[in-house]
N, C-alpha and C. Protein backbone atom coordinates (compact mmCIF):
# COMPACT_ATOMS: atom_id res chain seq x y z
N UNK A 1 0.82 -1.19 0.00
CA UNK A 1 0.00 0.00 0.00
C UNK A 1 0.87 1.26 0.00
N UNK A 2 1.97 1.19 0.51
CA UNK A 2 2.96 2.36 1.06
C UNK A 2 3.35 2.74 -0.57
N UNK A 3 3.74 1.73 -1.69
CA UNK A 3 4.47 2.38 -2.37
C UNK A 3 3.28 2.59 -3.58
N UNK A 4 1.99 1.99 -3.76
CA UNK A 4 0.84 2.95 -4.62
C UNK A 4 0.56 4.20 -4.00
N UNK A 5 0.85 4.82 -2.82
CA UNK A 5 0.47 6.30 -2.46
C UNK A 5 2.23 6.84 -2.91
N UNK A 6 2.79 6.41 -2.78
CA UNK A 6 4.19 7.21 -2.96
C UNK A 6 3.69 7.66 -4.32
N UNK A 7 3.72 6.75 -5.29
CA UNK A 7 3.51 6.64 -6.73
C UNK A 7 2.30 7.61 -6.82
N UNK A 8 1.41 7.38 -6.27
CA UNK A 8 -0.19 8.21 -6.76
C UNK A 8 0.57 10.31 -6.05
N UNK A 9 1.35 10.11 -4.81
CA UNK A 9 1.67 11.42 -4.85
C UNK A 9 2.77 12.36 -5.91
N UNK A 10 3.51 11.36 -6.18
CA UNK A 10 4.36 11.68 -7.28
C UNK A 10 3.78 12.15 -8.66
N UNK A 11 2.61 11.39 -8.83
CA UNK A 11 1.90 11.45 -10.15
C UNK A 11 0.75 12.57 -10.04
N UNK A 12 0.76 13.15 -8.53
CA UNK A 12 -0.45 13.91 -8.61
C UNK A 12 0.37 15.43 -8.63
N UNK A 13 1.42 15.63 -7.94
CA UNK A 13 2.40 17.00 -8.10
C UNK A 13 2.61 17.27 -9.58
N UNK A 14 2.83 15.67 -9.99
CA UNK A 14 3.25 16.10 -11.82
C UNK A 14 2.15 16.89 -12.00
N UNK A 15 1.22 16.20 -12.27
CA UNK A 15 -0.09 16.23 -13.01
C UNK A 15 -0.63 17.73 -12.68
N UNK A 16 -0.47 17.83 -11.45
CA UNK A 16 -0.67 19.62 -11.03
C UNK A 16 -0.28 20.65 -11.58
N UNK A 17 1.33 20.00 -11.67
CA UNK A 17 1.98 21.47 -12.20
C UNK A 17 2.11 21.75 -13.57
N UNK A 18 1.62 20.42 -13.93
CA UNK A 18 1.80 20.39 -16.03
C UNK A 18 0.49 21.23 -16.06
N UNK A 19 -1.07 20.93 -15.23
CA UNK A 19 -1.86 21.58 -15.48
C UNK A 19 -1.77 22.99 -15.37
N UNK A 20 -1.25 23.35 -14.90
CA UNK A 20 -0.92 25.03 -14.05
C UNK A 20 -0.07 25.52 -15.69
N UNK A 21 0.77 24.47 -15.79
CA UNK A 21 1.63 25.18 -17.04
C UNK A 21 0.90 25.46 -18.35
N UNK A 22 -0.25 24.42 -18.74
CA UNK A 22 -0.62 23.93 -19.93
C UNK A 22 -1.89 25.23 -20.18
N UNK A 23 -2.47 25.62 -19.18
CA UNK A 23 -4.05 26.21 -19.40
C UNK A 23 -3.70 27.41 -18.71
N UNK A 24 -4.30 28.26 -19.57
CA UNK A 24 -4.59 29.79 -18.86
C UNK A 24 -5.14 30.20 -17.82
N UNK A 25 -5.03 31.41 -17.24
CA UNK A 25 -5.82 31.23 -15.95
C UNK A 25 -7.84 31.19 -16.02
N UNK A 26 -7.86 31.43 -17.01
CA UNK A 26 -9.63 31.47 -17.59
C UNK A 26 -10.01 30.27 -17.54
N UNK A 27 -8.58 29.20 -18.70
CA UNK A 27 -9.56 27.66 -18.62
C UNK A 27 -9.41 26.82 -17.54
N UNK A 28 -8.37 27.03 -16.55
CA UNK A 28 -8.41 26.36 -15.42
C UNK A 28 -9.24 25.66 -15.06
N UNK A 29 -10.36 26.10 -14.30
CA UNK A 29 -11.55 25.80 -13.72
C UNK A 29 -12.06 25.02 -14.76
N UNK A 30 -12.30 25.61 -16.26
CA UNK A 30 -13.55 24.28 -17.16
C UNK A 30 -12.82 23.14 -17.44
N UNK A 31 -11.11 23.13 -17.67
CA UNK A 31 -10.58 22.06 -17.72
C UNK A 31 -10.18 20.88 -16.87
N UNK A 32 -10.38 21.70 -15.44
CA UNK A 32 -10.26 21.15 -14.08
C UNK A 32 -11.93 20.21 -14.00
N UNK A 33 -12.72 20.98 -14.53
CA UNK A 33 -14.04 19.98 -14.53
C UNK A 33 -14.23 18.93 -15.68
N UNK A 34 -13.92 19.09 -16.44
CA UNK A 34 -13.69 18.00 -17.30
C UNK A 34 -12.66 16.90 -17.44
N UNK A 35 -11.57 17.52 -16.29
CA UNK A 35 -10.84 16.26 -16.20
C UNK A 35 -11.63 14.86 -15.27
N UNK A 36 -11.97 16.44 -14.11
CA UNK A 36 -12.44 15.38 -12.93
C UNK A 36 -13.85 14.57 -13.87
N UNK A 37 -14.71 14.71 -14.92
CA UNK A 37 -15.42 14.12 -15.13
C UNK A 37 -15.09 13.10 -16.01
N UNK A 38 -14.26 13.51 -17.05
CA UNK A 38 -13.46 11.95 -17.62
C UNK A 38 -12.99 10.92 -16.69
N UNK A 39 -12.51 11.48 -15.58
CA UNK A 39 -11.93 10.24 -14.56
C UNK A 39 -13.12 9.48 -13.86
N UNK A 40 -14.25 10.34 -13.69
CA UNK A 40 -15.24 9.60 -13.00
C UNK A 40 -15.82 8.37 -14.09
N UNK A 41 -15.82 8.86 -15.18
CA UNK A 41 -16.53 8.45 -16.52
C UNK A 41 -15.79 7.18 -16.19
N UNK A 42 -14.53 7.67 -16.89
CA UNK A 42 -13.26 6.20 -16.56
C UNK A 42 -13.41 4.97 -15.82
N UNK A 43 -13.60 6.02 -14.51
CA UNK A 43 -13.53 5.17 -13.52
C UNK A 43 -14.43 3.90 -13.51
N UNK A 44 -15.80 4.57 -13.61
CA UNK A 44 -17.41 3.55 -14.37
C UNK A 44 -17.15 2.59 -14.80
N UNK A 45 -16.55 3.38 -16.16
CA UNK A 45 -16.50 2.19 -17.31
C UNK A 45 -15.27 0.81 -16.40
N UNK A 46 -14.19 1.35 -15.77
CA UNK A 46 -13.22 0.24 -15.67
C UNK A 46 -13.50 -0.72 -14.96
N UNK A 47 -14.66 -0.14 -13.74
CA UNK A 47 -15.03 -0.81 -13.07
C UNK A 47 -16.37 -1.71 -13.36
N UNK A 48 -17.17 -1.29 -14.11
CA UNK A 48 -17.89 -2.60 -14.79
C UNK A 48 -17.49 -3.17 -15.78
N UNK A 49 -16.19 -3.17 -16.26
CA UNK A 49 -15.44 -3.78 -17.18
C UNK A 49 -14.92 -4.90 -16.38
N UNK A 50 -14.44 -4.50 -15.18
CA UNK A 50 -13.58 -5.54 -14.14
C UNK A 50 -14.75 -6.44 -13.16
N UNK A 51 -15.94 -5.90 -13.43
CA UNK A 51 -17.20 -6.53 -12.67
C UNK A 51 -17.33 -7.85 -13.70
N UNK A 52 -17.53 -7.48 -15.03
CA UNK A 52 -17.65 -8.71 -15.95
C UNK A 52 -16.55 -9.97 -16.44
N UNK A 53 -15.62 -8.91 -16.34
CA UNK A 53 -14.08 -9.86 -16.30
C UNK A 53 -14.15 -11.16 -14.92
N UNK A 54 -14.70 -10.30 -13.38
CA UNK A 54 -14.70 -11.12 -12.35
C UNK A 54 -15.71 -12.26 -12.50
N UNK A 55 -17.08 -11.63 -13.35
CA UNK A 55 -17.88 -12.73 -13.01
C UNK A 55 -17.55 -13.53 -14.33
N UNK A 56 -16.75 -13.24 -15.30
CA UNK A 56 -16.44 -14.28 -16.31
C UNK A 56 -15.45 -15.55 -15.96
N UNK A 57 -14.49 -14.79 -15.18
CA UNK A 57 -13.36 -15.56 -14.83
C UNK A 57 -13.42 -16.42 -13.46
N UNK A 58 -12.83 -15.34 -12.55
CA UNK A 58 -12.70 -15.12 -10.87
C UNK A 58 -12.34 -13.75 -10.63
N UNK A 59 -12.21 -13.08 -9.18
CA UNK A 59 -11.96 -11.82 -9.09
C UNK A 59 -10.45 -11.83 -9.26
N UNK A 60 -9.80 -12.79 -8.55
CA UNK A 60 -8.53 -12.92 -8.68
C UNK A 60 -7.79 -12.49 -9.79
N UNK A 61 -8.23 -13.10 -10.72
CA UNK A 61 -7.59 -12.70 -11.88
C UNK A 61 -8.16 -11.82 -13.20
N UNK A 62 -9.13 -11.35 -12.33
CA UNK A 62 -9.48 -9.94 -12.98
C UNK A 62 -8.72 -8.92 -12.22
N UNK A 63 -8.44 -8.50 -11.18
CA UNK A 63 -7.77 -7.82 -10.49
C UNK A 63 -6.01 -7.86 -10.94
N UNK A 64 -5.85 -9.55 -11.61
CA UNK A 64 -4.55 -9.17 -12.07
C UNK A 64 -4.89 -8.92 -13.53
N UNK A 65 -5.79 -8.88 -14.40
CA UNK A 65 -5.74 -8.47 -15.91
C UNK A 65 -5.71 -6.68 -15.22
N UNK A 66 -6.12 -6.18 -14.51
CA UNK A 66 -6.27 -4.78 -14.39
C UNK A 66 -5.04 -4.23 -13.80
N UNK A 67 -4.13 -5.08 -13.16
CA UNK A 67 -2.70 -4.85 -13.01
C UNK A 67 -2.19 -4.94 -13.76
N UNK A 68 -2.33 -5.57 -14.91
CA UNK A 68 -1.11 -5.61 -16.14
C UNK A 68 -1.61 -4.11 -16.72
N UNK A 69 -2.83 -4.15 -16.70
CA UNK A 69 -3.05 -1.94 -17.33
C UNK A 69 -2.36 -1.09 -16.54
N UNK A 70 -2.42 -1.40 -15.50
CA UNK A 70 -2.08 0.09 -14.90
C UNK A 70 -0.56 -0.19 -15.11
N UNK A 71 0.03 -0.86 -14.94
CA UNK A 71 1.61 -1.29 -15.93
C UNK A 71 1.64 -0.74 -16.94
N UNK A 72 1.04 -1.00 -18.14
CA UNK A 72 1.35 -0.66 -19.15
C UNK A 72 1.22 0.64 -19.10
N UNK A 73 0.29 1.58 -18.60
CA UNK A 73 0.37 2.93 -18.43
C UNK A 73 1.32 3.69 -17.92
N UNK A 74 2.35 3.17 -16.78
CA UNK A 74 3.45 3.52 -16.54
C UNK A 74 4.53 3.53 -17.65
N UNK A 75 4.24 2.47 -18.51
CA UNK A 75 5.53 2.11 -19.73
C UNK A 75 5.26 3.41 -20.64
N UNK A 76 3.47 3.49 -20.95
CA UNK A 76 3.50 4.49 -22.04
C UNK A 76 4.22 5.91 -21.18
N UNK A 77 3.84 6.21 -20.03
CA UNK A 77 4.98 7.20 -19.55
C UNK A 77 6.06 7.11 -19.46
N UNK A 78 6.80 6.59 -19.62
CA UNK A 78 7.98 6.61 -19.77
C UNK A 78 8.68 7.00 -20.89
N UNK A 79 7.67 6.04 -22.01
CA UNK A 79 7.93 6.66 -23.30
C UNK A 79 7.89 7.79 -23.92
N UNK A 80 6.78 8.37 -23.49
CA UNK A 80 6.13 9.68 -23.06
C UNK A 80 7.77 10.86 -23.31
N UNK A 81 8.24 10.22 -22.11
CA UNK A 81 8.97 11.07 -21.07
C UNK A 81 10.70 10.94 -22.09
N UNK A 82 10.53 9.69 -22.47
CA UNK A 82 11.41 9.91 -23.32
C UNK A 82 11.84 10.34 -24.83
N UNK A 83 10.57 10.36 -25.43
CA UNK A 83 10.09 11.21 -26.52
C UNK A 83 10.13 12.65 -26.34
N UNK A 84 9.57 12.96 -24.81
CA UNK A 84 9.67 14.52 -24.80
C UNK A 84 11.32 15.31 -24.33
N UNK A 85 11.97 14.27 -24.01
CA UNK A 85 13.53 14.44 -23.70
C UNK A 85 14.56 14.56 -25.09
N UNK A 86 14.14 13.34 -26.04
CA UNK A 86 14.67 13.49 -27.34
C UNK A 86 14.54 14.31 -27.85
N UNK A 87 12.98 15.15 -28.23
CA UNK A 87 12.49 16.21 -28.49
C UNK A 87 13.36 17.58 -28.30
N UNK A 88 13.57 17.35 -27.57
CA UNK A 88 14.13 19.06 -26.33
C UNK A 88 15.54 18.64 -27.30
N UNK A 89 16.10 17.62 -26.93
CA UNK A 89 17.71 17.96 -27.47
C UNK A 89 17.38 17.95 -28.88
N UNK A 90 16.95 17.56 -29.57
CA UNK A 90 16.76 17.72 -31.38
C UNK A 90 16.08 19.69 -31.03
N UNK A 91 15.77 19.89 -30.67
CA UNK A 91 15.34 21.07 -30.79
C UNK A 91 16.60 22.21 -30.20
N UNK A 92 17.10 21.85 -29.42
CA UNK A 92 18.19 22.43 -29.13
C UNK A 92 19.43 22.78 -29.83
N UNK A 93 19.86 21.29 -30.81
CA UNK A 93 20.40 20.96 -31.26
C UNK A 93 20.14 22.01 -32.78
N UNK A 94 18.88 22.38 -32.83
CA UNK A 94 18.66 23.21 -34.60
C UNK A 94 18.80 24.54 -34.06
């Protein structure tokens, strides 16, 4: 449990300050509501996705098909992160 809150606080400072950087001070607020409503949306859908997975399978291993996602979402950040690093030096570089 200790190291999904490390991880969820790490990811929530990012996520703060990219927002602060990305949106003006006007769209703040409507983009701040539409995030929080995609995540709720999200949230719905993943979770009666993982309701049908449990009663297809077992919970057990619906709980681990939904661990291999939230994995892979870390990988696409990374990639993310390293695309936007390559980026910066090719741009530097012209």
């Amino acid at each position: 449990m200790s190291l999904t809150s490390i991880i969820y606080g790490v990811l929530t400072v990012a996520k703060e300050s990219l927002l602060q950087k990305e949106y003006q001070q006007e769209q703040r607020a409507t983009m701040g509501s539409l995030n929080s409503f995609a995540g709720s949306f999200y949230s719905r859908v993943v979770a009666f996705c993982l309701g049908l997975i449990a009663d297809a399978l077992n919970p057990a291993k619906a709980l681990l098909i939904m661990q291999f996602f939230t994995a892979a979402t870390i990988v696409f950040y990374l990639l993310i992160a390293r695309h936007d690093k390559l980026s910066k030096k090719i741009s530097l570089n012209n």
